[in-house]
C-alpha atoms as a PDB file:
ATOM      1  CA  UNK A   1      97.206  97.721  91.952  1.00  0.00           C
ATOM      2  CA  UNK A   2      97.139 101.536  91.363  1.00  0.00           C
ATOM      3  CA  UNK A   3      93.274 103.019  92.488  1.00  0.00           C
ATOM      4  CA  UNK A   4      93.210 105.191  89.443  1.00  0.00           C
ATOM      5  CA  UNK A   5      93.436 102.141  86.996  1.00  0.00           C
ATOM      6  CA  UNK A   6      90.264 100.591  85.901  1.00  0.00           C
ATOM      7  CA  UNK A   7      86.803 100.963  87.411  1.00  0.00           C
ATOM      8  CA  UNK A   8      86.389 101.728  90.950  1.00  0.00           C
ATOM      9  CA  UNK A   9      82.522 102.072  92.325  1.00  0.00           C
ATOM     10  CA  UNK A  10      81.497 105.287  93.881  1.00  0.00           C
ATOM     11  CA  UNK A  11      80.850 105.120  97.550  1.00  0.00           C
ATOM     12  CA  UNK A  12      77.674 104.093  98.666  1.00  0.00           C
ATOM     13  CA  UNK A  13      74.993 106.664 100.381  1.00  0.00           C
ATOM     14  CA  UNK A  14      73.576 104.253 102.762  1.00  0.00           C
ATOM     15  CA  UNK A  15      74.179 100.362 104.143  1.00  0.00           C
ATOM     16  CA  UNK A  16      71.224  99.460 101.590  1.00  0.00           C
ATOM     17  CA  UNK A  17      73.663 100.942  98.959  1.00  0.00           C
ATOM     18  CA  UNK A  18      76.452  99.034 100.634  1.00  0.00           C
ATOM     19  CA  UNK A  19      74.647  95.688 100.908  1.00  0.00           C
ATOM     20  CA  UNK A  20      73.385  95.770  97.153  1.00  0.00           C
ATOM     21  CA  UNK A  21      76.827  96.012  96.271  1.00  0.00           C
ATOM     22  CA  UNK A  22      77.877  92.940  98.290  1.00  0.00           C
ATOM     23  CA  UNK A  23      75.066  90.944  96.873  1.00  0.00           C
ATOM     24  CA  UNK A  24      76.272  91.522  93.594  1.00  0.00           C
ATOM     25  CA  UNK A  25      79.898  90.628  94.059  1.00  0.00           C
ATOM     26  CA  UNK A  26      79.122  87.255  96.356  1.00  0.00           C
ATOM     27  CA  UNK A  27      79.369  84.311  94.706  1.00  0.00           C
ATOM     28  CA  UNK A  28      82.044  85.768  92.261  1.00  0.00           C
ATOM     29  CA  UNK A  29      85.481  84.840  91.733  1.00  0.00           C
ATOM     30  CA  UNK A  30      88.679  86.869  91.919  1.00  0.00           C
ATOM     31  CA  UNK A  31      89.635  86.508  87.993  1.00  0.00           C
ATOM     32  CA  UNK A  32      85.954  87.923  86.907  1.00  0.00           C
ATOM     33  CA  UNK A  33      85.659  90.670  89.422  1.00  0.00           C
ATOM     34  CA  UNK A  34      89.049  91.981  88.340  1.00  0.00           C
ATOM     35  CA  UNK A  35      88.042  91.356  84.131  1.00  0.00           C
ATOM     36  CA  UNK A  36      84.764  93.132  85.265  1.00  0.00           C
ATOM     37  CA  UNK A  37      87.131  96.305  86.929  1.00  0.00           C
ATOM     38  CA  UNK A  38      89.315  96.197  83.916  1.00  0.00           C
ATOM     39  CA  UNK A  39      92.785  95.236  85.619  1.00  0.00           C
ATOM     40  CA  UNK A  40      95.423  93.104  85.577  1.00  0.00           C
ATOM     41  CA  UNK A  41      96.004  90.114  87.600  1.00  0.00           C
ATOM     42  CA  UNK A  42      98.970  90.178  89.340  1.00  0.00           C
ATOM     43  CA  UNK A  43     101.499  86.689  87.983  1.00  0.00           C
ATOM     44  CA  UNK A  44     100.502  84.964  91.074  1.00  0.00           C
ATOM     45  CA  UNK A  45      99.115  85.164  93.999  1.00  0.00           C
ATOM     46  CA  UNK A  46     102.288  85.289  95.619  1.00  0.00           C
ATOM     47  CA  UNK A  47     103.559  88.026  93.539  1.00  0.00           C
ATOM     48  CA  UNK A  48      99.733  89.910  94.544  1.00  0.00           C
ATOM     49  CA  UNK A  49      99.563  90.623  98.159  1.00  0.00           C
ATOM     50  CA  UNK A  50      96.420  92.222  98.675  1.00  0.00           C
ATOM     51  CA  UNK A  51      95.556  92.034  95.455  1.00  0.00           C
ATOM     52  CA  UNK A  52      92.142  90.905  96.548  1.00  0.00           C
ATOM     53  CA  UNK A  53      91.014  92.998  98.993  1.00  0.00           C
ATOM     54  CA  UNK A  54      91.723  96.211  96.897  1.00  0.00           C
ATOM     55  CA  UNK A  55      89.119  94.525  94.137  1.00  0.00           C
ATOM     56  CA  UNK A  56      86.893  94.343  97.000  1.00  0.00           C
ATOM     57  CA  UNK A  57      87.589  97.906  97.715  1.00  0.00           C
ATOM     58  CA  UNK A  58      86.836  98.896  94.616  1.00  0.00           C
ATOM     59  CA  UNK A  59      83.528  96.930  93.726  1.00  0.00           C
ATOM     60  CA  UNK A  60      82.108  98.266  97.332  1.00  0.00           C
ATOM     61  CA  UNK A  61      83.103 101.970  96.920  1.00  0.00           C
ATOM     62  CA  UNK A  62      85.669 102.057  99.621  1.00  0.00           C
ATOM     63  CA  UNK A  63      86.875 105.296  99.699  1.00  0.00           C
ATOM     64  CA  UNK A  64      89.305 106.012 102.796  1.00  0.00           C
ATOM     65  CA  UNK A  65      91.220 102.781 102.833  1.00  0.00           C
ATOM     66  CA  UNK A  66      94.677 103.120 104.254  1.00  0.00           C
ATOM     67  CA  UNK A  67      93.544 106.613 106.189  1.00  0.00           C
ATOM     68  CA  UNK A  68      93.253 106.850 109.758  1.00  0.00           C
ATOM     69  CA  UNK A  69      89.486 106.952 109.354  1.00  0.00           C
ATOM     70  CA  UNK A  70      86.971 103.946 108.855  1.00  0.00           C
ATOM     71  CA  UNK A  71      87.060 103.028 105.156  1.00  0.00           C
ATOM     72  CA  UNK A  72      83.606 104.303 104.409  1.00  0.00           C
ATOM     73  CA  UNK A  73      83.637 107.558 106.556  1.00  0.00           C
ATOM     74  CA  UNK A  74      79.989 108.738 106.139  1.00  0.00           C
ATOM     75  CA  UNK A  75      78.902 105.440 107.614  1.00  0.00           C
ATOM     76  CA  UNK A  76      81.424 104.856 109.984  1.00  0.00           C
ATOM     77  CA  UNK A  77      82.047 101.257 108.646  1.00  0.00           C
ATOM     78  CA  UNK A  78      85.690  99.762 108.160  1.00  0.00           C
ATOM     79  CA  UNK A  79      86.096  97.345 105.558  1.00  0.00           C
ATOM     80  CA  UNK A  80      88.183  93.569 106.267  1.00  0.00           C
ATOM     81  CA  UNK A  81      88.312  91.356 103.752  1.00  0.00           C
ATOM     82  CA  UNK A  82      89.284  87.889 105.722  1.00  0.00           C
ATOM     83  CA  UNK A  83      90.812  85.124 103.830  1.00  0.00           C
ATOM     84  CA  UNK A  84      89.798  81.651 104.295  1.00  0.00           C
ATOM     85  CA  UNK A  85      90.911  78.561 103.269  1.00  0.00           C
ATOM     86  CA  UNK A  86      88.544  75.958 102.221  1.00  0.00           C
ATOM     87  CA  UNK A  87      87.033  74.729 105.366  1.00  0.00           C
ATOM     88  CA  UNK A  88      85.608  78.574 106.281  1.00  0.00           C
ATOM     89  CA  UNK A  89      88.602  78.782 108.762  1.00  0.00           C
ATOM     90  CA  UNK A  90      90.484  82.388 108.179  1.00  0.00           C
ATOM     91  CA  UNK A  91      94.317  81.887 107.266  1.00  0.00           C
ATOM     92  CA  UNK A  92      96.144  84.866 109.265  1.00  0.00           C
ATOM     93  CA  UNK A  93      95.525  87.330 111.706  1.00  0.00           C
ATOM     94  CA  UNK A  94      93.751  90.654 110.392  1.00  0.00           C
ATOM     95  CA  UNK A  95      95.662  93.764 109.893  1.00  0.00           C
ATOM     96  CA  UNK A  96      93.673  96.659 111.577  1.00  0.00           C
ATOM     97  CA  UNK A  97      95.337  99.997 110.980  1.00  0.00           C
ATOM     98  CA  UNK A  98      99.129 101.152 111.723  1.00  0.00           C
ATOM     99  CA  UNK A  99     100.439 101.501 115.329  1.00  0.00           C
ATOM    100  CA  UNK A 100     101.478 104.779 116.555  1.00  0.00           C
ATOM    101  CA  UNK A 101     104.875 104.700 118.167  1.00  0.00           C
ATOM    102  CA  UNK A 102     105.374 108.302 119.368  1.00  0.00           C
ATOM    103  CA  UNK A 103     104.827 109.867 123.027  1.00  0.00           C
ATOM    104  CA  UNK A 104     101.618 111.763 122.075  1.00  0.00           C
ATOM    105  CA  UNK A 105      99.748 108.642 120.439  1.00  0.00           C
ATOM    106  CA  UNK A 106      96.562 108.660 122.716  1.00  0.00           C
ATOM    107  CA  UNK A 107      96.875 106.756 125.378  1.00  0.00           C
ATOM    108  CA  UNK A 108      92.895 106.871 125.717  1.00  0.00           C
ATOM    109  CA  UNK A 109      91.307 103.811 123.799  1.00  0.00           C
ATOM    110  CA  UNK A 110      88.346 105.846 123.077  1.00  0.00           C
ATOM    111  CA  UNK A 111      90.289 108.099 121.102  1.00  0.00           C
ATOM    112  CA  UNK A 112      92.841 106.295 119.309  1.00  0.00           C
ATOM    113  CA  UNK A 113      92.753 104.978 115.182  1.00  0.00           C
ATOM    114  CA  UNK A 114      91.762 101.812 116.551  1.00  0.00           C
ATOM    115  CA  UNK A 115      88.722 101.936 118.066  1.00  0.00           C
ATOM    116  CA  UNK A 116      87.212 104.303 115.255  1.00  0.00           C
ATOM    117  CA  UNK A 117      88.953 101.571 112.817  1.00  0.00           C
ATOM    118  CA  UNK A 118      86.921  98.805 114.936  1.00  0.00           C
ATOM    119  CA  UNK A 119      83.880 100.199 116.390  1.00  0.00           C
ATOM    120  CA  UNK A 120      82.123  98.706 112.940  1.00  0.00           C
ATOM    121  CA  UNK A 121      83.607  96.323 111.005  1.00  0.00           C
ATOM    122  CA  UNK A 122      82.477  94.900 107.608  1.00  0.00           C
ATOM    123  CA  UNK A 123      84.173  91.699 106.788  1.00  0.00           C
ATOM    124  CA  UNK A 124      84.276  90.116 103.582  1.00  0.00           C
ATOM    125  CA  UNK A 125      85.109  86.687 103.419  1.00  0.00           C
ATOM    126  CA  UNK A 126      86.969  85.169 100.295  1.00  0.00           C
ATOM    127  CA  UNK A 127      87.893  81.846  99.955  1.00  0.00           C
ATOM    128  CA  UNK A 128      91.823  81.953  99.151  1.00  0.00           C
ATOM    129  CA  UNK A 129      93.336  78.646 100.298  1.00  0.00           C
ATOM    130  CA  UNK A 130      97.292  79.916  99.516  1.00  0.00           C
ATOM    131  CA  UNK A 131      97.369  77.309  96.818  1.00  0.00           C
ATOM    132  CA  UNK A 132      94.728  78.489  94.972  1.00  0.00           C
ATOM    133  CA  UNK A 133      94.732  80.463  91.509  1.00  0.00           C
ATOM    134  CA  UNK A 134      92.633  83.763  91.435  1.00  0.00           C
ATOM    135  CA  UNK A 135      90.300  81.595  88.724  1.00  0.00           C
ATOM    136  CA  UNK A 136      88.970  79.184  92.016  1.00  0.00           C
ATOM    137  CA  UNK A 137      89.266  82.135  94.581  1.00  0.00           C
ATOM    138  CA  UNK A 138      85.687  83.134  95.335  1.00  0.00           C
ATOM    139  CA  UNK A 139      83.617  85.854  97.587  1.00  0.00           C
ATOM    140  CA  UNK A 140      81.987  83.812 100.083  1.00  0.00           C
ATOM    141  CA  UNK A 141      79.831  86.194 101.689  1.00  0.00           C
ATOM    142  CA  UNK A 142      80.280  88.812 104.374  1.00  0.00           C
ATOM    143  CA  UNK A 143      79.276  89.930 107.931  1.00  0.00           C
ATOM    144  CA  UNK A 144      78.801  93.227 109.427  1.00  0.00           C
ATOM    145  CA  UNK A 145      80.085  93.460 113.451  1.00  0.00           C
ATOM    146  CA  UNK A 146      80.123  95.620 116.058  1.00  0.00           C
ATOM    147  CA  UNK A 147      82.138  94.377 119.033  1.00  0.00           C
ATOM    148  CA  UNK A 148      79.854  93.557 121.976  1.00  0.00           C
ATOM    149  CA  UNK A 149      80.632  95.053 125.739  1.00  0.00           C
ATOM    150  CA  UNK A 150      83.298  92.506 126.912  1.00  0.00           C
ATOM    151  CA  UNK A 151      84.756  92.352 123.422  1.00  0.00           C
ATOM    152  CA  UNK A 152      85.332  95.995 123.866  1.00  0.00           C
ATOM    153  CA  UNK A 153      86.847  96.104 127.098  1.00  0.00           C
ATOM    154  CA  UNK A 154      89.621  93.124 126.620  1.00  0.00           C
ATOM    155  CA  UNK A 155      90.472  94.920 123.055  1.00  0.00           C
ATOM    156  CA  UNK A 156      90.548  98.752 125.492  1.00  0.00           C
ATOM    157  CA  UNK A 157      92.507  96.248 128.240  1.00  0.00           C
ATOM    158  CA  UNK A 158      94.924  94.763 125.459  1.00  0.00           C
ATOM    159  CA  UNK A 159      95.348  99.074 124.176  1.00  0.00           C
ATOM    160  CA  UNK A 160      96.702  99.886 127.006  1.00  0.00           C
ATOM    161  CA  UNK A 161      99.006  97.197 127.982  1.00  0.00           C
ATOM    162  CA  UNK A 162     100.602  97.787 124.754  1.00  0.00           C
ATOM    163  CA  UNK A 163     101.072 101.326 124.408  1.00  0.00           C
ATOM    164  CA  UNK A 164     101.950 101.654 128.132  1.00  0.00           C
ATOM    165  CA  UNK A 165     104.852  99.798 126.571  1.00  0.00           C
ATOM    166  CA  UNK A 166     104.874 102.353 123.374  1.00  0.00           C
ATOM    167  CA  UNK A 167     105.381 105.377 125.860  1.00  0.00           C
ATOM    168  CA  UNK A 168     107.406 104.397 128.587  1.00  0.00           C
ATOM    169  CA  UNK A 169     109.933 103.611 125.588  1.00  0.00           C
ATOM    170  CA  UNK A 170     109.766  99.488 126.107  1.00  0.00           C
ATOM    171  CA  UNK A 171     108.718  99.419 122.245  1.00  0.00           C
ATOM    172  CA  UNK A 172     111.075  96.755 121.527  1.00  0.00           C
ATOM    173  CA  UNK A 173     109.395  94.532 124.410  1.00  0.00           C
ATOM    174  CA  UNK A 174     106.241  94.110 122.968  1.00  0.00           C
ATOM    175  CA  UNK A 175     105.753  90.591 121.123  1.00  0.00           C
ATOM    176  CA  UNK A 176     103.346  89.152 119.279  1.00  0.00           C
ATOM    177  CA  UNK A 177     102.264  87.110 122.393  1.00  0.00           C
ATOM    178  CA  UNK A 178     100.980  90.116 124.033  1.00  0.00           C
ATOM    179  CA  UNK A 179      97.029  90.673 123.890  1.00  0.00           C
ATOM    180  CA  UNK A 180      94.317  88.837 123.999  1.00  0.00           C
ATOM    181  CA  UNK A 181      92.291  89.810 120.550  1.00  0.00           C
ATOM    182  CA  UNK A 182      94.855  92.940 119.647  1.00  0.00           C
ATOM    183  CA  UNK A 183      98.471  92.439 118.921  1.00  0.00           C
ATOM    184  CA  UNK A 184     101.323  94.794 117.681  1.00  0.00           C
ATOM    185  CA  UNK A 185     103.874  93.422 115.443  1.00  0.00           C
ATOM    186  CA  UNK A 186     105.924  94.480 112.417  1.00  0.00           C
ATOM    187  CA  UNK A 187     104.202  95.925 109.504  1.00  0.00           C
ATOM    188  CA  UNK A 188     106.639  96.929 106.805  1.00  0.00           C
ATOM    189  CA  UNK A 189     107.357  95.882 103.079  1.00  0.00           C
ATOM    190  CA  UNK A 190     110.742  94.260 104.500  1.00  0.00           C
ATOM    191  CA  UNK A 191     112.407  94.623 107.723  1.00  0.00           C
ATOM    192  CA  UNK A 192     114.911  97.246 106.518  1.00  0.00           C
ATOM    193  CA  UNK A 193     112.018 100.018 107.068  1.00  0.00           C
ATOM    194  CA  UNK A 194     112.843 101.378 110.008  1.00  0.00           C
ATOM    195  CA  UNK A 195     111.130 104.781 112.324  1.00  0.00           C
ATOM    196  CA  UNK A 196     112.527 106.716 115.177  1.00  0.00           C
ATOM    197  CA  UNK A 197     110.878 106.130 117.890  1.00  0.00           C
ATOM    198  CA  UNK A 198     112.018 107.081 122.173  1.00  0.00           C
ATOM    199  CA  UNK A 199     113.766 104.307 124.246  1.00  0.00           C
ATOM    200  CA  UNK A 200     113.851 103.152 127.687  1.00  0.00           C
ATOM    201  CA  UNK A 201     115.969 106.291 128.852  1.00  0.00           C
ATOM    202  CA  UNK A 202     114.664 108.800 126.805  1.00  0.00           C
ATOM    203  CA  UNK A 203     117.280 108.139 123.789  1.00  0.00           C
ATOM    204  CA  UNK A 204     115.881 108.182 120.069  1.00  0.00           C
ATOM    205  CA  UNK A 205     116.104 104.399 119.180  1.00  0.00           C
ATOM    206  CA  UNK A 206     115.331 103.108 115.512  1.00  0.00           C
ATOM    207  CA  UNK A 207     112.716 100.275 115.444  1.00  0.00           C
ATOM    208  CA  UNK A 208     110.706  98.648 112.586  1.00  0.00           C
ATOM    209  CA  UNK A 209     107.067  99.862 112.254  1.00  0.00           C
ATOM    210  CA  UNK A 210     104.261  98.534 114.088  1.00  0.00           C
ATOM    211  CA  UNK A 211     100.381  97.704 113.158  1.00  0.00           C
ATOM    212  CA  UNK A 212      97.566  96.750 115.614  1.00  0.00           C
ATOM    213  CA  UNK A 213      96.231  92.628 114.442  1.00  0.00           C
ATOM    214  CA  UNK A 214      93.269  90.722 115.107  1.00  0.00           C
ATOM    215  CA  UNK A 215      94.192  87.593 116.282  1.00  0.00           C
ATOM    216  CA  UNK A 216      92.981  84.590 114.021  1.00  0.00           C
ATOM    217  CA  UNK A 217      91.834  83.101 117.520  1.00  0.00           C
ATOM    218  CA  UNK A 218      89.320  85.780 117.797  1.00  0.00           C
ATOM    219  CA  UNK A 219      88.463  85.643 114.318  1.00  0.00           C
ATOM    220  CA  UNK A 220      87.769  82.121 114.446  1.00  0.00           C
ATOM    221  CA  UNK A 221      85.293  82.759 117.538  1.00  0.00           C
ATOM    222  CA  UNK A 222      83.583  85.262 115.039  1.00  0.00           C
ATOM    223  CA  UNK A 223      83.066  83.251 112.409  1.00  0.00           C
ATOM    224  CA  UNK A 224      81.694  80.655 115.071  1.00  0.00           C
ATOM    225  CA  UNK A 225      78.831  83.284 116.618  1.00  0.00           C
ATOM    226  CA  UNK A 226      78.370  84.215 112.870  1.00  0.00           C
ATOM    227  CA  UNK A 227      76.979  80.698 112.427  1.00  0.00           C
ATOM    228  CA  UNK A 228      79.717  80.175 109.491  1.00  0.00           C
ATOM    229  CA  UNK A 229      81.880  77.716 111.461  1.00  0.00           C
ATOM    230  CA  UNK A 230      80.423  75.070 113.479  1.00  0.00           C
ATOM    231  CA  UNK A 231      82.966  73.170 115.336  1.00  0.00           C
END
């Protein structure tokens, strides 16, 4: 979905702003917030990855997503919208922002894209069991977070594990197993996309791109101290 088709909210001034506009889209399902916006649904959901969480974008005024900067920069606030299937439980691990795979990515967790991409987190759930059509796909509700002091310093531990990897050119050791809440794995359209990047002695190597992910595991325990899950 292309941002400049259709009807796409300004962003808001303030969280009241923000939270008006999540009260009016809760409750709603996929097919009439995107006849509301004035765009196409995509054949499937298959053929629509992320389909849904642009509409979201759009309805709450987003207006940095895909930047290196929180998706509503003048309130510091990234937007996740977290499918769930129909017991509440979410379906994959989050995407966070793109990985940087070059010697000069920060090496401080205090100053890298994600922590700012982190340090307050809106999450919008949507009810999106895969086999559903956008027509029973609904907005459940939403949560704002701000990780808590051990929270912080397992997703700073899990950083720096895996860009000590990134920069002493051990990219292509890193696995999805690595991390406790954070991992790195491939984030491309297909695994031809590939980026130079420097290997173990210094050599340019060609590796797919990387993106930082929430595990579901963590996201479960979320949903948990958000009183949504109970078990």
């Amino acid at each position: 979905m292309r941002r400049d088709e259709g009807w796409h909210a300004a962003p808001p001034s303030d969280f009241k702003e923000l939270v008006t506009s999540l009260e009016s889209i809760k409750g709603r399902t996929i097919s009439d917030l995107a006849a509301a916006a004035g765009v196409a649904l995509p054949l499937s959901p298959l053929h629509g990855k992320g389909f849904q969480g642009e509409l979201v974008e759009r309805f709450l005024g987003a207006s940095a997503p895909g930047l290196p900067i929180p998706d509503f920069p003048n309130l510091g606030c990234e937007l996740k919208t977290l499918p769930l299937d129909a017991s509440m439980r979410p379906l994959e691990s989050t995407f966070i922002c793109a990985a940087p795979l070059d010697a000069d990515a920060p090496a401080n967790f205090d100053e890298s894209i994600l922590w700012h991409k982190i340090a307050r987190v809106l999450f919008v759930f949507v009810v999106a069991p895969r086999d559903y059509p956008y027509e029973k796909r609904f907005v459940a509700g939403y949560r704002f977070w701000r990780p808590d002091g051990s929270q912080i310093k397992a997703i700073r531990s899990d950083y720096e594990e895996l860009m000590e990897k990134v920069k002493s050119g051990r990219i292509d050791e890193v696995t999805a197993r690595d991390g406790t809440v954070i991992q790195m794995r491939p984030k491309a359209a297909d695994g031809t996309a590939l980026t130079r990047v420097s290997g173990a002695d210094g050599t340019l190597i060609m590796t797919r791109p990387r993106g930082f992910y929430m595990r579901r595991s963590f996201t479960m325990s979320l949903m948990r101290s958000f009183g949504i899950l109970k078990d």
